[in-house]
Protein backbone atom coordinates (compact mmCIF):
# COMPACT_ATOMS: atom_id res chain seq x y z
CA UNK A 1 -111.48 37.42 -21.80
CA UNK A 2 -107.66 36.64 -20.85
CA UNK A 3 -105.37 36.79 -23.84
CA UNK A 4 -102.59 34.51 -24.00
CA UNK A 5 -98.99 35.54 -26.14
CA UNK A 6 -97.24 33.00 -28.04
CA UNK A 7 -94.56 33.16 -29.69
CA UNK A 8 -94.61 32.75 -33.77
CA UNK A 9 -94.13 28.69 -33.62
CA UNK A 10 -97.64 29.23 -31.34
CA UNK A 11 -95.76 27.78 -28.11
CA UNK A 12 -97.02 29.01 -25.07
CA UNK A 13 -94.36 31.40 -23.78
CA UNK A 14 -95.34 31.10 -20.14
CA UNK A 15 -95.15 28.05 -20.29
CA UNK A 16 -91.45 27.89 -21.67
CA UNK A 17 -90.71 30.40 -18.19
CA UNK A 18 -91.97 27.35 -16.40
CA UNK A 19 -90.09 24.75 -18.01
CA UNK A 20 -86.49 26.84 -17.79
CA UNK A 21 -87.02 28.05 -13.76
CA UNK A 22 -87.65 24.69 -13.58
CA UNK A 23 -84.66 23.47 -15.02
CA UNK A 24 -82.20 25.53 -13.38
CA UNK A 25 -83.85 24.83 -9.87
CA UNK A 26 -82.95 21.06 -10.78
CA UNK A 27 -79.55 21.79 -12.14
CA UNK A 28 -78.71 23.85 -8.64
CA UNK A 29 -80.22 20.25 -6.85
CA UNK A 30 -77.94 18.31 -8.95
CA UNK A 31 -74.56 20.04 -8.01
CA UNK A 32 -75.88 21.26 -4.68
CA UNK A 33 -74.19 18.01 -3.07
CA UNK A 34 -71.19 17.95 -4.59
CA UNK A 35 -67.89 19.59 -2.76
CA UNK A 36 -65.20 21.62 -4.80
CA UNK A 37 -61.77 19.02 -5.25
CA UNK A 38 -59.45 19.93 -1.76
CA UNK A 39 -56.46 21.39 -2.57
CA UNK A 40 -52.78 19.26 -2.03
CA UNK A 41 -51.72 21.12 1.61
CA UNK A 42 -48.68 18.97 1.36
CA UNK A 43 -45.21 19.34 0.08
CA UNK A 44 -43.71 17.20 -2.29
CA UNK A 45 -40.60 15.56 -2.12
CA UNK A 46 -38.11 16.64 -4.82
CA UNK A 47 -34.69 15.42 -4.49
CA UNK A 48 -33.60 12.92 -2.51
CA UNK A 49 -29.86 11.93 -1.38
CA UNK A 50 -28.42 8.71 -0.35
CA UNK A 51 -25.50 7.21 1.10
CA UNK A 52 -24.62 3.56 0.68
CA UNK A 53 -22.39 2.01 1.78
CA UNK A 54 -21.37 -1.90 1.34
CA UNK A 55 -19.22 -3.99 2.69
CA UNK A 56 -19.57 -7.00 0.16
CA UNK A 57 -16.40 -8.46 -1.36
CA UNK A 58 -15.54 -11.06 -3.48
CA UNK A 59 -15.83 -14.85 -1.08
CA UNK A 60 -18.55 -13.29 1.25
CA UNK A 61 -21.45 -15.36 1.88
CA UNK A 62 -23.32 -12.35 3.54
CA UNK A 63 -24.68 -9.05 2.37
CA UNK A 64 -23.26 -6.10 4.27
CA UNK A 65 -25.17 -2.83 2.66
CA UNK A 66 -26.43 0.09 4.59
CA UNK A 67 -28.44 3.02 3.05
CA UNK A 68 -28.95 6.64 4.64
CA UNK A 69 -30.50 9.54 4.44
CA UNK A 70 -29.86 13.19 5.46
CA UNK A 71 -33.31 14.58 3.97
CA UNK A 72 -35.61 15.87 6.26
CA UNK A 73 -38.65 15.24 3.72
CA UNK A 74 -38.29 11.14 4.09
CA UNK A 75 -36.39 8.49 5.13
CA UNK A 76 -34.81 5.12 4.10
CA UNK A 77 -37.38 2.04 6.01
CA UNK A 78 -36.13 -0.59 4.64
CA UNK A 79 -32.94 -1.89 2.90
CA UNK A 80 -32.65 -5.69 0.92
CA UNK A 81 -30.08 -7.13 -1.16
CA UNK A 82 -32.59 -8.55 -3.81
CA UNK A 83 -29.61 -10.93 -5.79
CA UNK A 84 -27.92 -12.78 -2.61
CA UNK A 85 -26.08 -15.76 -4.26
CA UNK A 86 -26.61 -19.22 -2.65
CA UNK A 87 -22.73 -19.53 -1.86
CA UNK A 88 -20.18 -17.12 -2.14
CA UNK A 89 -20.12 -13.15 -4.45
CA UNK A 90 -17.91 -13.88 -7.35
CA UNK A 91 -15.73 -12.15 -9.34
CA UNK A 92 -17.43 -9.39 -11.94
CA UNK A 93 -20.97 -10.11 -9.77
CA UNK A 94 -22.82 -6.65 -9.05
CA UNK A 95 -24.92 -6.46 -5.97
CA UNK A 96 -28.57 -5.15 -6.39
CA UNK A 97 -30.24 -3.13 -3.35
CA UNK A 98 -33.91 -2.07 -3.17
CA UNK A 99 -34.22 0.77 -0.99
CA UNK A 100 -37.94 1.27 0.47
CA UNK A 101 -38.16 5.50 1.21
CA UNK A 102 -41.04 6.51 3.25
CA UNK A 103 -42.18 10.24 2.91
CA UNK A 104 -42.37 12.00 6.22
CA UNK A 105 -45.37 13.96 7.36
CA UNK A 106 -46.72 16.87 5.54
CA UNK A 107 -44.63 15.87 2.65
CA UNK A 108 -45.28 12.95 -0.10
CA UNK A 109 -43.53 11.92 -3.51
CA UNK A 110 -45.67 12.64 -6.31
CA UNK A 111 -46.54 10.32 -9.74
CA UNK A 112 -43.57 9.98 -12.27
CA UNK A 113 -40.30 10.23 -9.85
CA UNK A 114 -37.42 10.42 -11.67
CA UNK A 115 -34.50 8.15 -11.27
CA UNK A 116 -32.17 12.05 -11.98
CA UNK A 117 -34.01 13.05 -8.44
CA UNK A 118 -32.13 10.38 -6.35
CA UNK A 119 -28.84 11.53 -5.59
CA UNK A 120 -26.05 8.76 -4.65
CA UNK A 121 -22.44 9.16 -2.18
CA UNK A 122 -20.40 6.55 -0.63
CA UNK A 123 -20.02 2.92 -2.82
CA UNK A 124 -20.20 3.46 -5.99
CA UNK A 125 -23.30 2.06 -8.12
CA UNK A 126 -26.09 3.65 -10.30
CA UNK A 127 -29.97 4.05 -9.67
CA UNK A 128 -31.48 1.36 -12.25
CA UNK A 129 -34.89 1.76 -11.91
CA UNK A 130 -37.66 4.44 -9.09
CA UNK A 131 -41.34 3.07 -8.84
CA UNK A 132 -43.53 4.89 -6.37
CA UNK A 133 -45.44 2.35 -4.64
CA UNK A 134 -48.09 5.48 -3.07
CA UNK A 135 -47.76 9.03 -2.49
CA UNK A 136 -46.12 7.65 0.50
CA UNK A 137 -43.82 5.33 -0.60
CA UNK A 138 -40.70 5.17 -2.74
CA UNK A 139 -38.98 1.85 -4.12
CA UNK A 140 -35.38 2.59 -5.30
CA UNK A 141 -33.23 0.25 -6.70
CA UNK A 142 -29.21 0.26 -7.15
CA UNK A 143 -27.05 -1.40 -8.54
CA UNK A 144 -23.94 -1.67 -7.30
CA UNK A 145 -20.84 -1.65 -9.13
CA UNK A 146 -18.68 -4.70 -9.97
CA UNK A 147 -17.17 -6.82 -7.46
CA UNK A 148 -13.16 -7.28 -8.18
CA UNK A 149 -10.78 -9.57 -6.88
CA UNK A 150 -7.96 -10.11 -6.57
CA UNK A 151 -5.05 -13.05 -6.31
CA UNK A 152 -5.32 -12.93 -2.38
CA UNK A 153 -8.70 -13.82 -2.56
CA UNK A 154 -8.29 -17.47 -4.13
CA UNK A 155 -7.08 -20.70 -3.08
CA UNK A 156 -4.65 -21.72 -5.75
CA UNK A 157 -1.73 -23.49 -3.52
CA UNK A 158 -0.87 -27.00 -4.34
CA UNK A 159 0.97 -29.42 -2.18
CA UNK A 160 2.92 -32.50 -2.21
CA UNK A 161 3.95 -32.49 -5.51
CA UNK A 162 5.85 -35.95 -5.99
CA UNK A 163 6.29 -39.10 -8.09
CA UNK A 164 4.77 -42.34 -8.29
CA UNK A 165 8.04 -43.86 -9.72
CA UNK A 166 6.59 -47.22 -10.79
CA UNK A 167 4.37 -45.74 -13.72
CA UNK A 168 5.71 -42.17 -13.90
CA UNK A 169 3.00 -40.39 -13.24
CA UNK A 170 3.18 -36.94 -11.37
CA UNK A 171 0.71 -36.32 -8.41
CA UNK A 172 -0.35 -33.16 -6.13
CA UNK A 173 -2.26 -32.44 -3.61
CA UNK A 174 -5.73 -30.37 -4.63
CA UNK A 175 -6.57 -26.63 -4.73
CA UNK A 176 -9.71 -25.38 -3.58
CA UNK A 177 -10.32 -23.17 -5.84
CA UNK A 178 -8.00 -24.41 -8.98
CA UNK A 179 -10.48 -24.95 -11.88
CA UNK A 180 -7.63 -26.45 -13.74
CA UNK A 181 -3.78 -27.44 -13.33
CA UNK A 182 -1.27 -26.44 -15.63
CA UNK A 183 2.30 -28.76 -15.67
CA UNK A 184 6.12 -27.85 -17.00
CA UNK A 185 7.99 -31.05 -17.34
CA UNK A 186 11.90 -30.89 -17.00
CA UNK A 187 15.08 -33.52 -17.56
CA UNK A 188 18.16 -32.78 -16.49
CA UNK A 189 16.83 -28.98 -15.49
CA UNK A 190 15.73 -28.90 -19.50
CA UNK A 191 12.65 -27.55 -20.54
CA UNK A 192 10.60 -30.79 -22.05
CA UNK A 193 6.65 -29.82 -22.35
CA UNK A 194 4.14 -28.21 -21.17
CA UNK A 195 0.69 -29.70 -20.36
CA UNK A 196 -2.65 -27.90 -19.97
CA UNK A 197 -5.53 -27.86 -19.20
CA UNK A 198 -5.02 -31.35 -16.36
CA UNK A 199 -8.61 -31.58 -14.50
CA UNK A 200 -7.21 -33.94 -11.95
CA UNK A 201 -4.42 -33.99 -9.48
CA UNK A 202 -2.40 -36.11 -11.33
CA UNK A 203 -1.08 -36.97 -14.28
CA UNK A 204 0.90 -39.67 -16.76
CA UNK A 205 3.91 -38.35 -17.76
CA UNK A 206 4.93 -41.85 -19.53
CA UNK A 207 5.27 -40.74 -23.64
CA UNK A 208 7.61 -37.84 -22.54
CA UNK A 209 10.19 -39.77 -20.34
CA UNK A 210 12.10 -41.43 -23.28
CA UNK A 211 15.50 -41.51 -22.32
CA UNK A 212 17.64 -41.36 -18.82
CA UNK A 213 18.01 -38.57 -16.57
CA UNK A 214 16.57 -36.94 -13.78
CA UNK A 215 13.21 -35.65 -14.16
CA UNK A 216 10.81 -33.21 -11.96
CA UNK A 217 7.83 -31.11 -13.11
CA UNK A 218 6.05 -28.34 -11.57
CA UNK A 219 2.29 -27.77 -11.29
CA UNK A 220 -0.04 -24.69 -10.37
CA UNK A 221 -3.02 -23.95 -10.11
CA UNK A 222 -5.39 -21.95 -12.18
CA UNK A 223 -8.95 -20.07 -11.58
CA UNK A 224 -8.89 -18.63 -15.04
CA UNK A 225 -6.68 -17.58 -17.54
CA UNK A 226 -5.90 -14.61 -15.37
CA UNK A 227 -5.83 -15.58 -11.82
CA UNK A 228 -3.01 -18.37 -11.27
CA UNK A 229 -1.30 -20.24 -8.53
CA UNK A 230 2.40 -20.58 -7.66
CA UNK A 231 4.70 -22.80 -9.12
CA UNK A 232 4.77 -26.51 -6.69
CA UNK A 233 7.94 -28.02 -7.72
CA UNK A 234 8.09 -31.83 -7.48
CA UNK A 235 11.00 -34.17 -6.40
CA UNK A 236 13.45 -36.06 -8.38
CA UNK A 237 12.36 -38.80 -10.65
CA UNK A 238 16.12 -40.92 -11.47
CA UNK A 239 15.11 -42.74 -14.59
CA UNK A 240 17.82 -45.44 -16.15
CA UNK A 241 18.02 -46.41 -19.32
CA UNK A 242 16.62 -49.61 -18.60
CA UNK A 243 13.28 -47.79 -16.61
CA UNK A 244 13.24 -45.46 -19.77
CA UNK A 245 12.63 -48.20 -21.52
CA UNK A 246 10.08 -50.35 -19.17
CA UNK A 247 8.22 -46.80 -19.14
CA UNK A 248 8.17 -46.33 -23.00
CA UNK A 249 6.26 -50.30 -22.93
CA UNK A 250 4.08 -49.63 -20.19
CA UNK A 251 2.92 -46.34 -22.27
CA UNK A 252 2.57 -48.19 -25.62
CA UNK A 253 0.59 -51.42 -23.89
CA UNK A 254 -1.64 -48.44 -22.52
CA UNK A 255 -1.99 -47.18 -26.15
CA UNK A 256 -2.66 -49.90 -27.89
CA UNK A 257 -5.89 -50.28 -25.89
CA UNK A 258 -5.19 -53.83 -24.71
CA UNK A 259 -4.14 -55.29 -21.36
CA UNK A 260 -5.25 -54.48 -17.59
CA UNK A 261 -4.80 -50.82 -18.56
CA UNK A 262 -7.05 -50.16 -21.26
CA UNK A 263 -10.81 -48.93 -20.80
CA UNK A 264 -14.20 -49.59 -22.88
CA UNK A 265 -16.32 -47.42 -24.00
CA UNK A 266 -19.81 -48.60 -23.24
CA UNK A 267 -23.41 -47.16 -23.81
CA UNK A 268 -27.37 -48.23 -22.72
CA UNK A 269 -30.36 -46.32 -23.12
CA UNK A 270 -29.48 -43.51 -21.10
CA UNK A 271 -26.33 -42.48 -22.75
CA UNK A 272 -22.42 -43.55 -22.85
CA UNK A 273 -19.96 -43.95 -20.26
CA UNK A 274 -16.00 -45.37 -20.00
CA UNK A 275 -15.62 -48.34 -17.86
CA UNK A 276 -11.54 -48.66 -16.63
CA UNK A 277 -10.18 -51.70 -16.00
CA UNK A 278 -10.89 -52.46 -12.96
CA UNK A 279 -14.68 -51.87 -13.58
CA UNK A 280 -14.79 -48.74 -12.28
CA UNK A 281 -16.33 -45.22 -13.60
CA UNK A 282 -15.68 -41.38 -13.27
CA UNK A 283 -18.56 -39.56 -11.58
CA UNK A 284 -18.97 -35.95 -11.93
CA UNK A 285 -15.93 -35.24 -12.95
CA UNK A 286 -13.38 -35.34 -16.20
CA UNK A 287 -11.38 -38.31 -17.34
CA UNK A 288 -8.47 -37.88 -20.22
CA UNK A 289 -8.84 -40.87 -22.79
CA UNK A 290 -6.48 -40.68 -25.67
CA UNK A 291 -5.18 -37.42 -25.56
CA UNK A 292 -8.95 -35.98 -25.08
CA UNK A 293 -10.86 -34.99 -22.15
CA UNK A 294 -14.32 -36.10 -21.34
CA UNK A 295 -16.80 -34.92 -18.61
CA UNK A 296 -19.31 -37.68 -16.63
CA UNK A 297 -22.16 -36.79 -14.73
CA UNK A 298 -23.39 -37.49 -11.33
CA UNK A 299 -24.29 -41.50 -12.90
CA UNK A 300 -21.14 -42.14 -15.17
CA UNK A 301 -22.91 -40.77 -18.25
CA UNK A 302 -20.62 -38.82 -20.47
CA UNK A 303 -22.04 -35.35 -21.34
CA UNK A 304 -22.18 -32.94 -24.11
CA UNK A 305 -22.85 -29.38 -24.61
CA UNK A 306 -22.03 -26.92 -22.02
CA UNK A 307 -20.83 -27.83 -18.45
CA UNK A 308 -19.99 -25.87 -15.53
CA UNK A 309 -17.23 -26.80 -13.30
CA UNK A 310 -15.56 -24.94 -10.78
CA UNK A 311 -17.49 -21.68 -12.10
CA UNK A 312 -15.86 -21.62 -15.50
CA UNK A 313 -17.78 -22.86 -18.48
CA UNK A 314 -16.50 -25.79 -20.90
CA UNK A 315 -18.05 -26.75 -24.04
CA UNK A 316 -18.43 -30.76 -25.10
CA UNK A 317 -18.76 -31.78 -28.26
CA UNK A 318 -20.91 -34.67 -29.82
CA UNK A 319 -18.81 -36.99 -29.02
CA UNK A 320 -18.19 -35.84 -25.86
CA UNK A 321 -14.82 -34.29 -26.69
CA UNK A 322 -13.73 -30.77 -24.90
CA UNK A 323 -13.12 -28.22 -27.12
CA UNK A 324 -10.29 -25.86 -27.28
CA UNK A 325 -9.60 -22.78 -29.14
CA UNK A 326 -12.25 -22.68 -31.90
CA UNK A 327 -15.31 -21.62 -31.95
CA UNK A 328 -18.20 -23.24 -30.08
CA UNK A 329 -21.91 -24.29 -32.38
CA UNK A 330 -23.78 -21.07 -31.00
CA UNK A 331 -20.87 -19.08 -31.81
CA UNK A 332 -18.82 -18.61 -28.38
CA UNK A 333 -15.52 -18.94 -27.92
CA UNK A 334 -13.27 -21.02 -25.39
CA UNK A 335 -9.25 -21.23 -25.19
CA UNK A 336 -6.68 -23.21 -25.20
CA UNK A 337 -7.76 -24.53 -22.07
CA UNK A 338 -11.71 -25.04 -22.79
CA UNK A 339 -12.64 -22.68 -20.72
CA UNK A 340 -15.53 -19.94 -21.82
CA UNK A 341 -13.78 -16.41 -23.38
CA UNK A 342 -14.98 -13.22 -22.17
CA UNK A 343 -17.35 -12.38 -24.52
CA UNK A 344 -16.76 -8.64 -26.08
């Protein structure tokens, strides 16, 4: 008779060597397909240099920027200005370029490129952000550094400077790129007043010419508070006593809000607007009534709030009232003129 050993739990020990050949013969079927990981035969990119260089300046409509490369490990496929404006750059704007880098063969750029690795010459500008599209690919993008201009590069001339002598008021021919007008009034070659901001190209000198003399004013134009025209001095205004005088009632008929050459304030549903005298109504643009300006959209409609005009900012009031030298409701400032501080 065969005897058959068991271990002391009375399992059958041969059949345990069955079980664990078994086991390890499926365990070598399991992994038996399945390769070792290939190893990376390529290089990786580590540092990459670029030139740029741009030809943008302040007035362009286009976007002059090349990018190159001296690296023999990639190179530059594609270059795009990604913040074009519609019309022209502008003072202060700073040109964004997103630089597409292709890894040449045998090399590629591996997972967590660092902005550090991308080395910039030529215009000046900083690497804002690196995103690696695939081991293959690189997107880079720069920011360029702030446009400047300067006083060649604006349009402040005014012209024709002269008087319409049968209401005193001083006109001038416009500047393109004047977003205001300042005035110096003089009699007799005295200093009298100055007047700013003036939104139009012309402007009622009545209250100030009091008295005889010879009068003339100057005008210029201004972008900002910084970039100003040249002086346009005016011809001679010869005022009598007696036109002194017929001046000084035209001004107070005008101010006592009665006659041909008062206005009306009038409002609907939509909103308010001032109707002159003759039944007409500023459009998109800024009327002076009493001693304050007021800015009317595209439809008449006087308009509060902030408004852009000739790239500066304003701020309205309520009322419709430009404000100058305090401090707007969400805390911004705007000077003497209205126009939008710098904000520090």
């Amino acid at each position: 008779m065969r005897n058959t050993i068991r271990n002391s739990k009375g399992t059958d020990i041969k059949s345990i060597r069955t079980w664990v050949l078994a086991l390890a013969a499926a365990g070598m079927a399991i992994s038996g397909p399945f390769p070792a990981l290939a190893e990376e035969d390529r290089t990786p990119v580590e540092e990459v240099s670029l030139d740029v260089e741009s030809a943008i300046e302040v007035r362009d409509t286009g976007s002059d920027v090349s990018v190159t490369t001296d690296s023999d490990e990639c190179y530059v496929s594609n270059v795009d200005v990604t913040n074009e404006p519609n019309g022209e750059w502008k003072h202060k704007d700073k040109p964004k370029v997103q630089v597409s880098l292709e890894a040449e063969r045998d090399y590629y750029f591996k997972s967590g490129f660092a902005k550090r690795k991308i080395k910039l010459t030529g215009s000046g500008g900083d690497v804002t952000s690196v995103r690696r599209k695939s081991d293959e690919e690189l997107i880079v993008t720069i920011t360029l550094d702030a446009l400047k201009a300067d006083d060649n590069d604006y349009d402040l001339d005014t012209e024709d400077a002269e008087w319409n002598e049968f209401s005193a008021v001083g006109e001038w021919g416009d500047s393109e790129d004047a977003a205001y007008y300042e005035l110096r009034l003089y009699r007799n070659e005295k200093f009298v007043t100055t007047i700013r901001p003036v939104k139009e190209t012309h402007y009622d000198f009545s209250k100030y010419i009091d008295s005889a003399g010879s009068y003339r004013f100057e005008v210029r134009g201004l972008y900002n508070s910084s970039r100003k025209g040249e002086w346009q001095e005016s011809d001679i205004f010869e005022v009598t006593a007696e036109k002194a005088a017929e001046i000084q009632t035209a001004a107070s008929y005008k101010q006592s809000g009665s006659g041909p050459a008062a206005g009306t304030w009038k409002n609907d549903a939509v909103g308010w607007w001032y109707c002159n005298s003759d039944g007409s109504y500023v459009k998109n643009n800024w009327q002076q009534i009493d001693g304050k300006w007021y800015f009317f959209d595209e439809n008449g409609y006087r308009k509060t709030g902030w408004v852009s005009w000739k790239e500066q900012w304003y701020f309205l009031n309520e009322n419709g009232e430009m404000l100058t030298n305090p401090v707007t409701p969400d805390g911004k400032y705007v000077g003497e003129d209205g126009v939008l501080a710098a904000q520090g």
